[in-house]
Protein backbone atom coordinates (compact mmCIF):
# COMPACT_ATOMS: atom_id res chain seq x y z
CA UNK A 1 161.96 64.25 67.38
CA UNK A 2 159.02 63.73 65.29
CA UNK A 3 155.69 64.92 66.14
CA UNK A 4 153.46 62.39 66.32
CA UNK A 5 150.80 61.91 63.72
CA UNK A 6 147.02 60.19 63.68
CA UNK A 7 145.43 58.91 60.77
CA UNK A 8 141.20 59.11 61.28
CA UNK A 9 139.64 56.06 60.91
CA UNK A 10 135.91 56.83 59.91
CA UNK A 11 134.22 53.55 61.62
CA UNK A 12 130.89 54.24 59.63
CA UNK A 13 132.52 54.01 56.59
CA UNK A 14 134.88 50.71 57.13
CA UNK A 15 131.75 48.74 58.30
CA UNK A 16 129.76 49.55 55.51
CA UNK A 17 133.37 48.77 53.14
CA UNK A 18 134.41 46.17 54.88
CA UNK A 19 138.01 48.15 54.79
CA UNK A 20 140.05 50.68 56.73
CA UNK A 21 138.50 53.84 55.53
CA UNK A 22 139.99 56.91 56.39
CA UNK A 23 139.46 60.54 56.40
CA UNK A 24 140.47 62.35 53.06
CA UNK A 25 142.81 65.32 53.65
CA UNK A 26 140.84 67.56 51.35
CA UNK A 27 137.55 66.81 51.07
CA UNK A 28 135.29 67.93 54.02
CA UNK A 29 133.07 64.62 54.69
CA UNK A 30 135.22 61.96 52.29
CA UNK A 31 137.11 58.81 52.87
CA UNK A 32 139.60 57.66 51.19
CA UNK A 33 141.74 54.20 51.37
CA UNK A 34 144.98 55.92 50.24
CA UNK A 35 147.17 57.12 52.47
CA UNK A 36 148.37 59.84 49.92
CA UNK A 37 145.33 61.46 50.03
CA UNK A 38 144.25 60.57 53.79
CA UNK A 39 144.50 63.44 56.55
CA UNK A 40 147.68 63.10 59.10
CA UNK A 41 146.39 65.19 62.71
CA UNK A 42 149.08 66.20 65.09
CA UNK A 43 148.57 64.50 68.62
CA UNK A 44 147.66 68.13 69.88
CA UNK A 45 144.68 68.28 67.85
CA UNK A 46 143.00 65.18 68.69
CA UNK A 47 143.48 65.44 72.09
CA UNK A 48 141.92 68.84 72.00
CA UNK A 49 138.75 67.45 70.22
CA UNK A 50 138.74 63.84 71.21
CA UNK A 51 135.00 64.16 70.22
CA UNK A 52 135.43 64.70 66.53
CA UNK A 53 138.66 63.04 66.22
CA UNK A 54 138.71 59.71 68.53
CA UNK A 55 134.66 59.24 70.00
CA UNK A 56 134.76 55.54 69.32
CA UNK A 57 131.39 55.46 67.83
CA UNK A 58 131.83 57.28 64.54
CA UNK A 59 135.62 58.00 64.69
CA UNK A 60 138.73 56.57 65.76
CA UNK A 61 142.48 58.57 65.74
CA UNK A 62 144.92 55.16 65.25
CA UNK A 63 148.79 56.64 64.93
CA UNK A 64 150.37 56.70 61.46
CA UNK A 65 153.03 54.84 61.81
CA UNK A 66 150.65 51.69 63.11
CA UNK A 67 148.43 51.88 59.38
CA UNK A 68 151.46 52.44 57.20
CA UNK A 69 153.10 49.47 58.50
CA UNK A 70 150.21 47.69 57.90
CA UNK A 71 149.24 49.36 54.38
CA UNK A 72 150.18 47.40 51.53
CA UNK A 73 151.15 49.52 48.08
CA UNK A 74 150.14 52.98 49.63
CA UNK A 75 146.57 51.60 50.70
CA UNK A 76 144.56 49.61 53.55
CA UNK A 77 142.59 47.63 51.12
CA UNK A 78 144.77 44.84 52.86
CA UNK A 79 144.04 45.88 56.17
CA UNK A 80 141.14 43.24 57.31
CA UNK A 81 137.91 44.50 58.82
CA UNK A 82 138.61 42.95 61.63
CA UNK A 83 142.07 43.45 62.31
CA UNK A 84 140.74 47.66 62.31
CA UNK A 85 138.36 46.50 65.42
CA UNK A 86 141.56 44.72 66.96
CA UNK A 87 143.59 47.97 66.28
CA UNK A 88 140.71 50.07 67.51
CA UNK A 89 140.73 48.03 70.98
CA UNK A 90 144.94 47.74 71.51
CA UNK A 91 144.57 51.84 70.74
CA UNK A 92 141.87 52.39 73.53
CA UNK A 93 143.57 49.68 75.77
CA UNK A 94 147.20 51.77 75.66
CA UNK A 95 145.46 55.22 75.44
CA UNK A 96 144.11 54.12 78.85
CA UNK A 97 146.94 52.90 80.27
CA UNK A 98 148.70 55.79 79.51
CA UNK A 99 146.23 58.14 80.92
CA UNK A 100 146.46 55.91 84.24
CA UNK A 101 149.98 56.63 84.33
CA UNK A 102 149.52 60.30 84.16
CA UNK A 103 146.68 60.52 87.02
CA UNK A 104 149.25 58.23 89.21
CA UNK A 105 152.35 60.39 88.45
């Protein structure tokens, strides 16, 4: 099995663009709208800093697989603004769903 893989969305940065930006994977501080070049977290890192990686004000950790079905040539220039805030809200809605299911199990 795979592990499973975030891409960081830096919400600062796509408002101001107007496009999915995400963090670059080698450049402390960068975005990038490549996914070549953007950084893939495991699942056990953001959830052990859910702060820097997924705080919903400045950062959001949206799985891989989600942005490179939607990423068109290798990019998210074709990934609407507002479709991010759309993906941004299904994330949180099933990230607290599943954490419901935990506490009740």
């Amino acid at each position: 099995m795979a592990a499973v893989q975030y891409y960081i969305v830096d919400l600062g940065k796509s408002f101001i663009h107007g496009r999915l930006v995400l963090q670059h994977s080698l450049r402390a501080g960068g975005g990038t709208c490549e996914l070549a070049r953007a950084r893939q977290v495991p699942e056990e890192e953001v959830n052990a800093a859910l702060d820097r990686y997924d705080n919903g004000s400045t950062t959001r950790a949206i799985l891989c697989e989600v942005i490179d079905q939607m990423a068109f040539n290798g990019t998210t220039f074709a990934i609407p603004h507002r479709e991010l805030l759309g993906l941004c809200k299904r994330v949180a809605e099933e990230q607290q769903a599943s954490n419901q299911q935990r506490i009740s199990a």
